[in-house]
Protein backbone atom coordinates (compact mmCIF):
# COMPACT_ATOMS: atom_id res chain seq x y z
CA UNK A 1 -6.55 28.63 52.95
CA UNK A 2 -7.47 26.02 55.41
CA UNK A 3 -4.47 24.37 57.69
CA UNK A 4 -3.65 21.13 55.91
CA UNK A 5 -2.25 18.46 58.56
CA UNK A 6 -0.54 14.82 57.79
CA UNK A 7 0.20 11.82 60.04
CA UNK A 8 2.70 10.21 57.91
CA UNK A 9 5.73 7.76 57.90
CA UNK A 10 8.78 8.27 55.18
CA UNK A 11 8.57 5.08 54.05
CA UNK A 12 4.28 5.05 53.08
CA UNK A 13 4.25 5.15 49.75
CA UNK A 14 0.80 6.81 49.84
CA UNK A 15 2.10 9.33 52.00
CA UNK A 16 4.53 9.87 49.27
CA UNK A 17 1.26 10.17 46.66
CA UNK A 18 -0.41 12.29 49.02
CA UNK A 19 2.18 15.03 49.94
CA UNK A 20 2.81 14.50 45.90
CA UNK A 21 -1.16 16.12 45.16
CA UNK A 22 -0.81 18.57 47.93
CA UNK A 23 2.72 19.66 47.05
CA UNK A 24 1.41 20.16 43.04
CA UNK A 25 -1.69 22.46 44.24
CA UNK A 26 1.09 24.25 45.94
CA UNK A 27 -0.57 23.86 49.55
CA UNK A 28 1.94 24.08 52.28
CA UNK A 29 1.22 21.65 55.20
CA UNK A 30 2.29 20.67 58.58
CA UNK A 31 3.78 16.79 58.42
CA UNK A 32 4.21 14.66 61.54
CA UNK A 33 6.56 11.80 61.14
CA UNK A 34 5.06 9.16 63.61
CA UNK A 35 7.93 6.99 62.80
CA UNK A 36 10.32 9.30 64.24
CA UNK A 37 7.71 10.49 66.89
CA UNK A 38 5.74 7.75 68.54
CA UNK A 39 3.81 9.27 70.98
CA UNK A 40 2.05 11.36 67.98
CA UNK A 41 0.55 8.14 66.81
CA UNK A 42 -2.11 8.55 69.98
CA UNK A 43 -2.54 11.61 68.79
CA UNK A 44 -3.57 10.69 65.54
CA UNK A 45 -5.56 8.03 66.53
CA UNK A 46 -7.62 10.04 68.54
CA UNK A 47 -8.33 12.47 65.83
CA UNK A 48 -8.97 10.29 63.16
CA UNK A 49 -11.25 8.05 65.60
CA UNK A 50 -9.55 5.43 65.55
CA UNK A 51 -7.88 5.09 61.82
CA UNK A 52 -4.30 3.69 62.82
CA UNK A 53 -2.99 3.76 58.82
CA UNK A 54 -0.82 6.61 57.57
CA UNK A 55 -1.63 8.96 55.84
CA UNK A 56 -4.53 10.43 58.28
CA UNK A 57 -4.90 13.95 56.40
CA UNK A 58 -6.99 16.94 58.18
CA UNK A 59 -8.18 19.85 56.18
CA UNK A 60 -8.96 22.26 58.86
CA UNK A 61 -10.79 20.31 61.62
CA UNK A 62 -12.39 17.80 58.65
CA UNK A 63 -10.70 14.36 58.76
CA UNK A 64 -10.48 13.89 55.23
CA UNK A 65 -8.66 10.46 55.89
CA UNK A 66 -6.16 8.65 53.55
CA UNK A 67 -4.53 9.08 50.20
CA UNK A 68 -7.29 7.54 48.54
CA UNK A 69 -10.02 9.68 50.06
CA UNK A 70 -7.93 12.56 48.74
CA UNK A 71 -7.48 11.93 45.48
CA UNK A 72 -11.25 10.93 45.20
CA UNK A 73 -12.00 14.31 46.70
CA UNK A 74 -9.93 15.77 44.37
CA UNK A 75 -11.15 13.35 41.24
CA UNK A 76 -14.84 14.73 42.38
CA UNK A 77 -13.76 18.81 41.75
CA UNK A 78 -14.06 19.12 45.56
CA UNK A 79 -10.55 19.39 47.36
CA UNK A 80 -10.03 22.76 46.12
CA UNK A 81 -13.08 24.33 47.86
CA UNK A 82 -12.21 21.91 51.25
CA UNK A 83 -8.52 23.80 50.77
CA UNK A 84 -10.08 27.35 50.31
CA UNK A 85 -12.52 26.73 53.26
């Protein structure tokens, strides 16, 4: 199982939906609130090349990016093989 990372705020709505779809595959995952930690937004920047929106998901090194590109992934059959690595 790949490490599943989330650049999120607690009041994002699609962080909500996203952390929803992880949390129903049962896939644990490491969340950082960049509300409460501002300095981590930087961070995230820099990994996601340049995407400033929350979510910013990571699936292992891949930037998988937002809700929506989650849910499509997993509307196309293909999150649970990104998960499995």
């Amino acid at each position: 199982m790949q490490l599943v990372t989330l650049y999120t705020t607690p009041i994002c709505p699609f962080c909500i939906a996203a952390k929803r779809l992880l949390d129903s595959k049962g896939v644990s995952y490491t969340d950082i609130d960049v509300m409460r930690d501002p300095s981590r937004r930087k961070e995230m920047m820099q990994k996601a090349n340049g995407g400033h929106t929350v979510p910013q998901i990571f699936i292992g090194e891949t930037h998988v990016g937002g809700c929506d590109e989650l849910h499509a992934l997993e509307r196309a059959g293909k999150l649970d093989a990104l998960l499995a690595g």
